[in-house]
PDB file of N, CA and C in Angstrom:
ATOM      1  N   UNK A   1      28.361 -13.915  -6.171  1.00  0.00           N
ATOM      2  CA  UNK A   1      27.314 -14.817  -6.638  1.00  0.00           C
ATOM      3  C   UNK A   1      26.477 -14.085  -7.686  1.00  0.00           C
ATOM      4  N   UNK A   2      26.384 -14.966  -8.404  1.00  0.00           N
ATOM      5  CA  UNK A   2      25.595 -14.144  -9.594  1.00  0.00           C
ATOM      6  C   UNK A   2      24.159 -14.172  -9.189  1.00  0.00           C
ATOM      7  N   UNK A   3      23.483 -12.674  -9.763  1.00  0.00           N
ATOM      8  CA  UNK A   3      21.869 -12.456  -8.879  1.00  0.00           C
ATOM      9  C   UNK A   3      21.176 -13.567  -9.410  1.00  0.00           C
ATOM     10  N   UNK A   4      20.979 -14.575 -10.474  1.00  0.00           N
ATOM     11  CA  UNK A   4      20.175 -15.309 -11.023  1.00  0.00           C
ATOM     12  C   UNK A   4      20.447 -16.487 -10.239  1.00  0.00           C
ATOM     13  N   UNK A   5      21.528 -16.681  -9.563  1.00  0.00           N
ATOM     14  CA  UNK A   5      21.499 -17.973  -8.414  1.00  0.00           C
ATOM     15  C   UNK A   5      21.115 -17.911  -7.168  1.00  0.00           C
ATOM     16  N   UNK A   6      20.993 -16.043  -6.668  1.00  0.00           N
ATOM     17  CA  UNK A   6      20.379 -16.088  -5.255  1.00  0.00           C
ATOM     18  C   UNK A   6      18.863 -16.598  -5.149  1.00  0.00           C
ATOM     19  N   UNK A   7      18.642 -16.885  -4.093  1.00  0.00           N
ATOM     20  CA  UNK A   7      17.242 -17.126  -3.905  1.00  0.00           C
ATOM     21  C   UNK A   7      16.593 -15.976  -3.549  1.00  0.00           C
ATOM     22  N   UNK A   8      15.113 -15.963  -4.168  1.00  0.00           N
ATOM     23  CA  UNK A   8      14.394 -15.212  -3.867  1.00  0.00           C
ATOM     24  C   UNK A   8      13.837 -14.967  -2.272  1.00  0.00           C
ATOM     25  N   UNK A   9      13.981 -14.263  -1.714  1.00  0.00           N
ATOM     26  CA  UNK A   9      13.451 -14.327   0.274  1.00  0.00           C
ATOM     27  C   UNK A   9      12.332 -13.807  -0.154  1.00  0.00           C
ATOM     28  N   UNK A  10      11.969 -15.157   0.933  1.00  0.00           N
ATOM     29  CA  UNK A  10      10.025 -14.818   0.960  1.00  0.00           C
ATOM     30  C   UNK A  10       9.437 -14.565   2.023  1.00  0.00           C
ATOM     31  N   UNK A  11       9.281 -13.653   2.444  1.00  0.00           N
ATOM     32  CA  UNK A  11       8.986 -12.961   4.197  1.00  0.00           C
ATOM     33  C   UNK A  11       7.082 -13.099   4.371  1.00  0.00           C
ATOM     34  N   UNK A  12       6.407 -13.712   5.304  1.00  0.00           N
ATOM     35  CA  UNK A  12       5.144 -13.214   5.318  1.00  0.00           C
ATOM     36  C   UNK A  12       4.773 -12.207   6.459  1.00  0.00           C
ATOM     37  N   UNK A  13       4.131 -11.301   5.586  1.00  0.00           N
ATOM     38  CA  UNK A  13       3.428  -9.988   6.658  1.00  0.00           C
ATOM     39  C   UNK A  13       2.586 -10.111   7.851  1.00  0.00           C
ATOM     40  N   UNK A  14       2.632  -9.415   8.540  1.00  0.00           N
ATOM     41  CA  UNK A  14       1.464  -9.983   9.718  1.00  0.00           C
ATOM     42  C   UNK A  14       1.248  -8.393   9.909  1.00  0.00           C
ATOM     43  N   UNK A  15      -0.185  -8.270  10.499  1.00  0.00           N
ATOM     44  CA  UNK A  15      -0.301  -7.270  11.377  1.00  0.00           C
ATOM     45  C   UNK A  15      -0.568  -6.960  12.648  1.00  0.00           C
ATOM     46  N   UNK A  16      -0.048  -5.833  12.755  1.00  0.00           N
ATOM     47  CA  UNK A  16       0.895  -4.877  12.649  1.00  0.00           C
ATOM     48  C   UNK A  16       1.747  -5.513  11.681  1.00  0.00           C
ATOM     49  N   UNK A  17       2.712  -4.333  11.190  1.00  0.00           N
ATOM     50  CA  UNK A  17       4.087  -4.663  10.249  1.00  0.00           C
ATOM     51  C   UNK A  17       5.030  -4.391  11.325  1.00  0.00           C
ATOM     52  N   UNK A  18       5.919  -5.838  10.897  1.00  0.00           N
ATOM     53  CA  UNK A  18       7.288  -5.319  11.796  1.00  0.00           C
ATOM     54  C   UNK A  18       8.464  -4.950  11.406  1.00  0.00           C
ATOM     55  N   UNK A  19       8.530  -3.654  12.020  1.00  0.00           N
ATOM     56  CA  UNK A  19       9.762  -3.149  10.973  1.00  0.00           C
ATOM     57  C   UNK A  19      11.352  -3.692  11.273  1.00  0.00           C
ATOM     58  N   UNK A  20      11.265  -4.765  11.755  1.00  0.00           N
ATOM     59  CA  UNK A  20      12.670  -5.430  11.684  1.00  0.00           C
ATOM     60  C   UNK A  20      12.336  -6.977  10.997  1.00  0.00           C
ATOM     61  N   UNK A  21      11.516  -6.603  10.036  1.00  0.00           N
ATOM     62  CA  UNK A  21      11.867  -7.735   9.569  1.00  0.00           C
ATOM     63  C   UNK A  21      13.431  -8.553   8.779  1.00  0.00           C
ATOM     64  N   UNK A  22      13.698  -7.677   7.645  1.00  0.00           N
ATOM     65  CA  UNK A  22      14.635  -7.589   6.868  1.00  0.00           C
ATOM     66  C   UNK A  22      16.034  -7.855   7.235  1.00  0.00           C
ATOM     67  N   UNK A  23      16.538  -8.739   7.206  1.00  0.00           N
ATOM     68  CA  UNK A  23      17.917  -8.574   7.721  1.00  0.00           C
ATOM     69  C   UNK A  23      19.286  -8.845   6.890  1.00  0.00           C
ATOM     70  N   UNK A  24      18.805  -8.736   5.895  1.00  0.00           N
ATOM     71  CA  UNK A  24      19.576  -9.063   4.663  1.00  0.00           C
ATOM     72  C   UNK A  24      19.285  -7.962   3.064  1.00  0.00           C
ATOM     73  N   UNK A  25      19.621  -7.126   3.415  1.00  0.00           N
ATOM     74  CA  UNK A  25      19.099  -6.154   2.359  1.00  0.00           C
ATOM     75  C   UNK A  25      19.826  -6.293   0.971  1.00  0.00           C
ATOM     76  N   UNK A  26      20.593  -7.055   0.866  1.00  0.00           N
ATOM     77  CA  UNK A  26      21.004  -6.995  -0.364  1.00  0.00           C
ATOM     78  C   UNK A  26      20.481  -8.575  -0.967  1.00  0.00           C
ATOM     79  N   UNK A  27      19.349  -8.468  -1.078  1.00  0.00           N
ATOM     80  CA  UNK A  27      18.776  -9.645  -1.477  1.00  0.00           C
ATOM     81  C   UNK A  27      17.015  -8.956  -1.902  1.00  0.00           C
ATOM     82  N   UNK A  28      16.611  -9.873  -3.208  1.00  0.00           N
ATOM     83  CA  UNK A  28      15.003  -9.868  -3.890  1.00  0.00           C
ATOM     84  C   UNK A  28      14.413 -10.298  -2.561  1.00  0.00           C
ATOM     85  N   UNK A  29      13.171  -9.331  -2.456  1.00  0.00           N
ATOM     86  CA  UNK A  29      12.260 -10.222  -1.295  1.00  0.00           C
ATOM     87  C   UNK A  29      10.713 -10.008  -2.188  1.00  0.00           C
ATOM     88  N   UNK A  30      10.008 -11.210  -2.116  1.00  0.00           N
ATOM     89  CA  UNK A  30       8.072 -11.400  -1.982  1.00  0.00           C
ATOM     90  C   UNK A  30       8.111 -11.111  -0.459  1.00  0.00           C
ATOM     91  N   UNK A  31       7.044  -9.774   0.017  1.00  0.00           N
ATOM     92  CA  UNK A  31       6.554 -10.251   1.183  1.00  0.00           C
ATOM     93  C   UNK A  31       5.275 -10.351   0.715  1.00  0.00           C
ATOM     94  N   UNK A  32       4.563 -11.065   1.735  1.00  0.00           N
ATOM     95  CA  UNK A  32       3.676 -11.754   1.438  1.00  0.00           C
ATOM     96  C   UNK A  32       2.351 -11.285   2.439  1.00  0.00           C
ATOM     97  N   UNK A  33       1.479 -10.412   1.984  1.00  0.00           N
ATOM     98  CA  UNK A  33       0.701  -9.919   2.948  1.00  0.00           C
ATOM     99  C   UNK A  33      -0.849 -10.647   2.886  1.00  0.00           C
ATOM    100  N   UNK A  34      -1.096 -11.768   1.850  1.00  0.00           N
ATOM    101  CA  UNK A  34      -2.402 -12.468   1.363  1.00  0.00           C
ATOM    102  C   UNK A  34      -2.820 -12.752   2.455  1.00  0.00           C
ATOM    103  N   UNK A  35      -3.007 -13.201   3.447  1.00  0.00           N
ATOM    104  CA  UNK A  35      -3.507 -13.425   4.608  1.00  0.00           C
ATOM    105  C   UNK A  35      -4.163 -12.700   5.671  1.00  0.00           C
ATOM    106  N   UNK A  36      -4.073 -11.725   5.255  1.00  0.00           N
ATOM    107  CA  UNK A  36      -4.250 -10.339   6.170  1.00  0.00           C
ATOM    108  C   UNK A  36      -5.231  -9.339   5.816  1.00  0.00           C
ATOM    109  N   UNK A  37      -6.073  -8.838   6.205  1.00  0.00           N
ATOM    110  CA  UNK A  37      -6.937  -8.110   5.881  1.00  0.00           C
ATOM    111  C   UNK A  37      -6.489  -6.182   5.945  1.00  0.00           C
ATOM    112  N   UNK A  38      -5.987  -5.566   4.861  1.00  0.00           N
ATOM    113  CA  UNK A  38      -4.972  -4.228   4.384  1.00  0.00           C
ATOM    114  C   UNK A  38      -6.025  -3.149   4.677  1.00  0.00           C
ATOM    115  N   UNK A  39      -5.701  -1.945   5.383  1.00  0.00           N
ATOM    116  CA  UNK A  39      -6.510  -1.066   5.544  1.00  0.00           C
ATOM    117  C   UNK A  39      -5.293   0.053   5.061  1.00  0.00           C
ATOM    118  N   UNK A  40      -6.006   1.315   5.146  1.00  0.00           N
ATOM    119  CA  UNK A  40      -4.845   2.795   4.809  1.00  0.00           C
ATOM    120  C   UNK A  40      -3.230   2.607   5.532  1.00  0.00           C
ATOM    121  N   UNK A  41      -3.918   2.381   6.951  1.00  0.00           N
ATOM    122  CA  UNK A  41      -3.149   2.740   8.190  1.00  0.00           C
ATOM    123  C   UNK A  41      -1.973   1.363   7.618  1.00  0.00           C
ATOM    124  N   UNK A  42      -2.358   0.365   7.456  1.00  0.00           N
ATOM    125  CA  UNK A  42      -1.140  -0.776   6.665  1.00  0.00           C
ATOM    126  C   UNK A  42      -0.089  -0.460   5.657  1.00  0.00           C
ATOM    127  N   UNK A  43      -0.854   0.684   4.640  1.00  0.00           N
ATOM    128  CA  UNK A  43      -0.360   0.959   3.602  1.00  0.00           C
ATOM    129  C   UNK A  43       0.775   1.633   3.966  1.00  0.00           C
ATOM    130  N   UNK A  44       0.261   2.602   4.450  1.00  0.00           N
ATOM    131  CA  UNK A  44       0.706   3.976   5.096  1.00  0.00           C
ATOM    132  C   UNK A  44       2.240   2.899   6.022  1.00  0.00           C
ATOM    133  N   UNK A  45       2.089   2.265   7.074  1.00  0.00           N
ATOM    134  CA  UNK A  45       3.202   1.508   7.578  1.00  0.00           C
ATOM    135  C   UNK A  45       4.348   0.555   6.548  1.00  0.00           C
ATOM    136  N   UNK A  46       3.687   0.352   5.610  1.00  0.00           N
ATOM    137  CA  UNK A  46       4.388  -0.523   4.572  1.00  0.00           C
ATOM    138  C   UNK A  46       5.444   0.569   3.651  1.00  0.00           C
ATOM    139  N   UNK A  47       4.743   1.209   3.028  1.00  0.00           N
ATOM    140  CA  UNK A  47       5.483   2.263   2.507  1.00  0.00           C
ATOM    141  C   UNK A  47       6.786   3.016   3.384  1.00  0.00           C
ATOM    142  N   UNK A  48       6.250   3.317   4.776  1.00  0.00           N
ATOM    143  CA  UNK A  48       7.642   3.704   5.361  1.00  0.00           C
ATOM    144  C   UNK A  48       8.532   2.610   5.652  1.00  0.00           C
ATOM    145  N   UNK A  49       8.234   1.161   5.781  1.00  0.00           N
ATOM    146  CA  UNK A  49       8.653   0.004   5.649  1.00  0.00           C
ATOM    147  C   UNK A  49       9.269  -0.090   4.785  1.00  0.00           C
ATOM    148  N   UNK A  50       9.059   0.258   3.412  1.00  0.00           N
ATOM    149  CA  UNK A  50       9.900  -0.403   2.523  1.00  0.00           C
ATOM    150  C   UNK A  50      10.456   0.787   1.783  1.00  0.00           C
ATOM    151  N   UNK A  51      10.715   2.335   2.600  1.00  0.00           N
ATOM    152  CA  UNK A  51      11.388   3.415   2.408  1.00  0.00           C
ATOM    153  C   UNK A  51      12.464   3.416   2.664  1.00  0.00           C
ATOM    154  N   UNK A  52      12.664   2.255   3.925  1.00  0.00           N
ATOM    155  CA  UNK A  52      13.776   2.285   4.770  1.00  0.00           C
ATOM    156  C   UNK A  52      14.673   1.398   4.379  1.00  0.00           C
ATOM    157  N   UNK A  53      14.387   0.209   3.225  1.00  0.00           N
ATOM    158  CA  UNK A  53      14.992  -0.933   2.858  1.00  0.00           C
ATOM    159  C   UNK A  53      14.630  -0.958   1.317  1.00  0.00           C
ATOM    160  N   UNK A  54      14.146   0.165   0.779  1.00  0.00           N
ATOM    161  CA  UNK A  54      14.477   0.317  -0.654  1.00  0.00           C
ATOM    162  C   UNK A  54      15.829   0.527  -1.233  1.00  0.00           C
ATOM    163  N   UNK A  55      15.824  -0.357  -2.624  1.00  0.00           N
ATOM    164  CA  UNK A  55      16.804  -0.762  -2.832  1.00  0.00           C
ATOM    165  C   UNK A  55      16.500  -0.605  -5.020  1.00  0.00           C
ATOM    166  N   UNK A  56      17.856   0.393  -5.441  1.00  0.00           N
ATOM    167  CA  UNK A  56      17.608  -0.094  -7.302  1.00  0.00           C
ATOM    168  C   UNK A  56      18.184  -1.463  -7.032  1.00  0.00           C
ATOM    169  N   UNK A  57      19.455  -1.816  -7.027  1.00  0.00           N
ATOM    170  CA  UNK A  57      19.611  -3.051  -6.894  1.00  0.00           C
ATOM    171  C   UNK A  57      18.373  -4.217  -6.601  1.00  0.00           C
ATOM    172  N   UNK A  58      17.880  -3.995  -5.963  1.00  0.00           N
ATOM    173  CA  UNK A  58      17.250  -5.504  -5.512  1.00  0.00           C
ATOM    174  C   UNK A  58      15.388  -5.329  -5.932  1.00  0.00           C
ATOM    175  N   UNK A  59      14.836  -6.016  -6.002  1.00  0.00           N
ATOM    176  CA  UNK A  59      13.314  -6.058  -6.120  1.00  0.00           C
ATOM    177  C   UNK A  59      12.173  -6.059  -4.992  1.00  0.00           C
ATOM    178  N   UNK A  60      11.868  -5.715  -4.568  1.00  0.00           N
ATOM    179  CA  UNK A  60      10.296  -5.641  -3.191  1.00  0.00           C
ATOM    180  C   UNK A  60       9.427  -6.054  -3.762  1.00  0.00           C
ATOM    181  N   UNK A  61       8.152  -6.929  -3.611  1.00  0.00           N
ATOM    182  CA  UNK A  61       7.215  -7.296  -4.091  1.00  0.00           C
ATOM    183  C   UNK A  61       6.182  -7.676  -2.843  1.00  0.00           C
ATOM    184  N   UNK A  62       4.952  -6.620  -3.238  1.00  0.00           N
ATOM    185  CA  UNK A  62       3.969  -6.964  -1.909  1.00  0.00           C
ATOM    186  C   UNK A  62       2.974  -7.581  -2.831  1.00  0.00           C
ATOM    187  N   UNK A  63       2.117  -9.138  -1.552  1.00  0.00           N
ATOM    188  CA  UNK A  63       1.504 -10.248  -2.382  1.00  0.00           C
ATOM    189  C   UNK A  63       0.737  -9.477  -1.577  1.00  0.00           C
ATOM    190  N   UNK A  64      -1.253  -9.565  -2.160  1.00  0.00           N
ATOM    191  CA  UNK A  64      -2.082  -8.952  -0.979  1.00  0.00           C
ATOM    192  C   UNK A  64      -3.205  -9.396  -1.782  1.00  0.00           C
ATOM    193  N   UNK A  65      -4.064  -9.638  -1.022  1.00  0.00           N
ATOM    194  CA  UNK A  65      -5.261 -10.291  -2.149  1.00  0.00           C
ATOM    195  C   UNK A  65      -6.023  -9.443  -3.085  1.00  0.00           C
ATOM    196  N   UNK A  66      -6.374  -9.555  -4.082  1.00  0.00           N
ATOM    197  CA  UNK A  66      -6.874  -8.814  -5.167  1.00  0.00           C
ATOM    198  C   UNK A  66      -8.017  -7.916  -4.648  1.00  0.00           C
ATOM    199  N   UNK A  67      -8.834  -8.441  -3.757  1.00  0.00           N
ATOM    200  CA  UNK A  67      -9.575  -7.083  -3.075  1.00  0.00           C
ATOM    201  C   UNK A  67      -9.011  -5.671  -3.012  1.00  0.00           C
ATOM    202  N   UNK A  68      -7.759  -5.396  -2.231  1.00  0.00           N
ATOM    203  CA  UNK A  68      -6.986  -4.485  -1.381  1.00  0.00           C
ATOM    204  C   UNK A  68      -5.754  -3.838  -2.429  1.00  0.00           C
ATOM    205  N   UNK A  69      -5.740  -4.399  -3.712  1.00  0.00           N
ATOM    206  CA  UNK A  69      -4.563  -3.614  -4.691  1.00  0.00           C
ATOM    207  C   UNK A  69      -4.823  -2.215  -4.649  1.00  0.00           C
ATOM    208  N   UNK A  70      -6.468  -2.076  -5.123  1.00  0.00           N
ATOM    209  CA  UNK A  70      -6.584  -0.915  -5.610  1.00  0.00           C
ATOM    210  C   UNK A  70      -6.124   0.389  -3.994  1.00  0.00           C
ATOM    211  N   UNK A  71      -6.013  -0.084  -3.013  1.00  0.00           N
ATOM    212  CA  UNK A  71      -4.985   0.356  -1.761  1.00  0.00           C
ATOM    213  C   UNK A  71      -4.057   1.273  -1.873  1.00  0.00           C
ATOM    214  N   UNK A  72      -3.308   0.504  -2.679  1.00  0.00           N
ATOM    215  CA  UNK A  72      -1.879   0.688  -3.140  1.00  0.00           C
ATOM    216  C   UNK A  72      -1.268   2.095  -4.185  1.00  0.00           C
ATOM    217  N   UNK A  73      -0.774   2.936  -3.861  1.00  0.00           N
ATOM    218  CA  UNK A  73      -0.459   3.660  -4.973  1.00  0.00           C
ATOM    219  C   UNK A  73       0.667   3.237  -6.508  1.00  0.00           C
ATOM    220  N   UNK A  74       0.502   3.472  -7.226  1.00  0.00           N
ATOM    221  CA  UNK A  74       0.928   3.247  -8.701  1.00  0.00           C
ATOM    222  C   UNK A  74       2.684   3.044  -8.626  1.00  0.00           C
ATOM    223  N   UNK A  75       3.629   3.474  -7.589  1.00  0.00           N
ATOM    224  CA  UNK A  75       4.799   3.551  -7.262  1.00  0.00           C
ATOM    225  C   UNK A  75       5.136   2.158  -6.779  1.00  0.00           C
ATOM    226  N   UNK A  76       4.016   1.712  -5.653  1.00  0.00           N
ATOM    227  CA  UNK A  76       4.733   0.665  -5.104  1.00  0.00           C
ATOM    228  C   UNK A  76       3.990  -0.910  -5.756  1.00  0.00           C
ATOM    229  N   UNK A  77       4.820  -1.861  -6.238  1.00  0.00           N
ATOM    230  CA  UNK A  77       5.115  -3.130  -6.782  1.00  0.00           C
ATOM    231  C   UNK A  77       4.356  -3.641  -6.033  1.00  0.00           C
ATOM    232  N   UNK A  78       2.818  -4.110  -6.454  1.00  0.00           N
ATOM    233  CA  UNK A  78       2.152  -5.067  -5.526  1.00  0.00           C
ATOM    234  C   UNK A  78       1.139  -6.018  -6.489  1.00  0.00           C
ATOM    235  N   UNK A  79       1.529  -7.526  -6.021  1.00  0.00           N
ATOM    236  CA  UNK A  79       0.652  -8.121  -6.997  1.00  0.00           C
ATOM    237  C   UNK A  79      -0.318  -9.267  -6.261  1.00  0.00           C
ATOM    238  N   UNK A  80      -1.148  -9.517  -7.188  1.00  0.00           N
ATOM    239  CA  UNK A  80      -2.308 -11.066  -6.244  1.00  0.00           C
ATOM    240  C   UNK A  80      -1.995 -11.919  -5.621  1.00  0.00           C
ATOM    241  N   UNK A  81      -0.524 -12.687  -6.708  1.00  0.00           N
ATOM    242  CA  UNK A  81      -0.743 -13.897  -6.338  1.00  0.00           C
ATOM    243  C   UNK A  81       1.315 -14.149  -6.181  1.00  0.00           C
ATOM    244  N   UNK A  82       1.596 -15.008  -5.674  1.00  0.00           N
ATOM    245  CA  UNK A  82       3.373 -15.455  -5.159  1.00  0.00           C
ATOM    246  C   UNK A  82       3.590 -15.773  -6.326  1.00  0.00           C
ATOM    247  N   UNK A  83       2.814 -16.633  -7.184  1.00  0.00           N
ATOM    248  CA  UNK A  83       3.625 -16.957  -8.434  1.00  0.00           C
ATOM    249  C   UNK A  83       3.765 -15.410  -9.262  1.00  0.00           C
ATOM    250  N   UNK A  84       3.084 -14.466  -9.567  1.00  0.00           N
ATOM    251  CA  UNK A  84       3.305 -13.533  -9.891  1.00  0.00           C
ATOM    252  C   UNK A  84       4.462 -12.587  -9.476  1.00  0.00           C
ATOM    253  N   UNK A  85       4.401 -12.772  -8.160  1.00  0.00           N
ATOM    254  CA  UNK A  85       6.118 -12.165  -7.652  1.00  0.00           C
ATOM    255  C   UNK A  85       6.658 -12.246  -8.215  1.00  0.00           C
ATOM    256  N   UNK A  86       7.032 -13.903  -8.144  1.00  0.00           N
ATOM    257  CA  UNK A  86       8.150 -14.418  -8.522  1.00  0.00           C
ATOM    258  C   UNK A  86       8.845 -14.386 -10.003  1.00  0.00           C
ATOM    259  N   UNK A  87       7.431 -14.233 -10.466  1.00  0.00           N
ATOM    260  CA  UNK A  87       8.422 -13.794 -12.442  1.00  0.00           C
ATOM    261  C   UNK A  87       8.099 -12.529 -12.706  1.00  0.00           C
ATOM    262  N   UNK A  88       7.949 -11.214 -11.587  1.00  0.00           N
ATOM    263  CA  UNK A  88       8.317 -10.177 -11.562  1.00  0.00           C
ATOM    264  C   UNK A  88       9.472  -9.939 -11.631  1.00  0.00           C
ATOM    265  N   UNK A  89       9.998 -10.529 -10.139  1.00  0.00           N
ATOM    266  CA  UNK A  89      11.002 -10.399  -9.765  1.00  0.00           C
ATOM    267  C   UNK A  89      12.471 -10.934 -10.874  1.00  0.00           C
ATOM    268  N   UNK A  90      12.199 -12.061 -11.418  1.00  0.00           N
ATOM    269  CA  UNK A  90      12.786 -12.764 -12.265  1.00  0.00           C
ATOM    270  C   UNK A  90      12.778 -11.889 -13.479  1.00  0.00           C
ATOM    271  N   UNK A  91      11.681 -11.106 -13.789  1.00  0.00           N
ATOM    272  CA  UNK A  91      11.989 -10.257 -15.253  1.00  0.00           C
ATOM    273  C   UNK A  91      12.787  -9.032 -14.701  1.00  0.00           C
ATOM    274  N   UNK A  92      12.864  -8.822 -13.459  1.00  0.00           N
ATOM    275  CA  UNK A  92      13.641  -7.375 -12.970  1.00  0.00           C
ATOM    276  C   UNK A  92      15.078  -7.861 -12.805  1.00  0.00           C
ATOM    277  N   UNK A  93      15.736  -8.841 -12.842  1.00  0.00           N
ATOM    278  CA  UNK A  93      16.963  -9.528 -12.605  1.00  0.00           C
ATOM    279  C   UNK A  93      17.342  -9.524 -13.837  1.00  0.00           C
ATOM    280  N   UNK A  94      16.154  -9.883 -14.954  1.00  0.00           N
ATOM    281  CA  UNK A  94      17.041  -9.830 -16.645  1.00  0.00           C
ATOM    282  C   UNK A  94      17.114  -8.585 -17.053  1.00  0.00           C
ATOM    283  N   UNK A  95      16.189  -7.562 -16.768  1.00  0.00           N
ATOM    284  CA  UNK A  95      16.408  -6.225 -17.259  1.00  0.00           C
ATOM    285  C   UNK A  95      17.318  -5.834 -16.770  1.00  0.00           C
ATOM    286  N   UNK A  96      17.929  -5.891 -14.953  1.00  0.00           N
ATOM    287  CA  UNK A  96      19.101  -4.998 -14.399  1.00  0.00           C
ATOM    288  C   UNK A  96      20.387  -5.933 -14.991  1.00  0.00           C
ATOM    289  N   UNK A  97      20.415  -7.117 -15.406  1.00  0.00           N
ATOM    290  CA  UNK A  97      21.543  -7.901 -15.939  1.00  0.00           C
ATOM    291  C   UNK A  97      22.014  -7.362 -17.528  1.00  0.00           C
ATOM    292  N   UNK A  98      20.485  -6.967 -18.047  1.00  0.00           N
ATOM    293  CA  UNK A  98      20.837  -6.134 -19.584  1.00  0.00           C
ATOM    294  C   UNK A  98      21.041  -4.907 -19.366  1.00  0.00           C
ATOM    295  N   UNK A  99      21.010  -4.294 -18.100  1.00  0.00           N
ATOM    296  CA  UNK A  99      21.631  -2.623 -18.076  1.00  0.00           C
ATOM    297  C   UNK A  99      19.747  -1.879 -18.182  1.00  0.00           C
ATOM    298  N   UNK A 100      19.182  -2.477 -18.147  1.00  0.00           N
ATOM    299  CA  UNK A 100      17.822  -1.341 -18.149  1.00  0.00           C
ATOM    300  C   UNK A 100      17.054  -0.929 -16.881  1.00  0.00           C
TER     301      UNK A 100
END
């Protein structure tokens, strides 16, 4: 299947993080943490979260409300809002389709 016909998986976060979420790793995921109020100790769980199911192939995208970005270190892909994911994710499908 060509990557521009899979669907994007859209997982929402809860806390605690559960680390079985994922069950399909060869697939783009938004998770979606906007709902949730992000402290260190989240970060800190997310990152080994998405150590374990990092992927060049595929895209990760954490949604989290614009309060809590600055959280985040400069490595890991995190944006405001789902529509923003989503044409992240969509510009990372044309760059790995052009070889970049």
């Amino acid at each position: 299947m060509d990557a521009f016909d899979q669907p994007i998986q859209s997982l929402v976060l809860n806390s605690p993080l559960e680390e079985d979420l994922v069950t399909d790793l060869k697939q783009d995921y938004i998770f979606d943490a906007s709902t949730i109020a992000i402290n260190e100790a989240y970060v800190t769980a997310y990152r080994a979260f998405l150590g374990a199911i990092e992927s060049e192939a595929y895209s990760r995208v954490l949604v989290v409300q614009n309060k809590f970005l600055s959280l985040f270190p400069e490595t890991l892909v995190v944006v405001p809002t789902l529509g923003e994911a989503q044409d992240l994710i969509e510009m990372e499908r044309i760059e790995r389709d052009l070889g970049f």
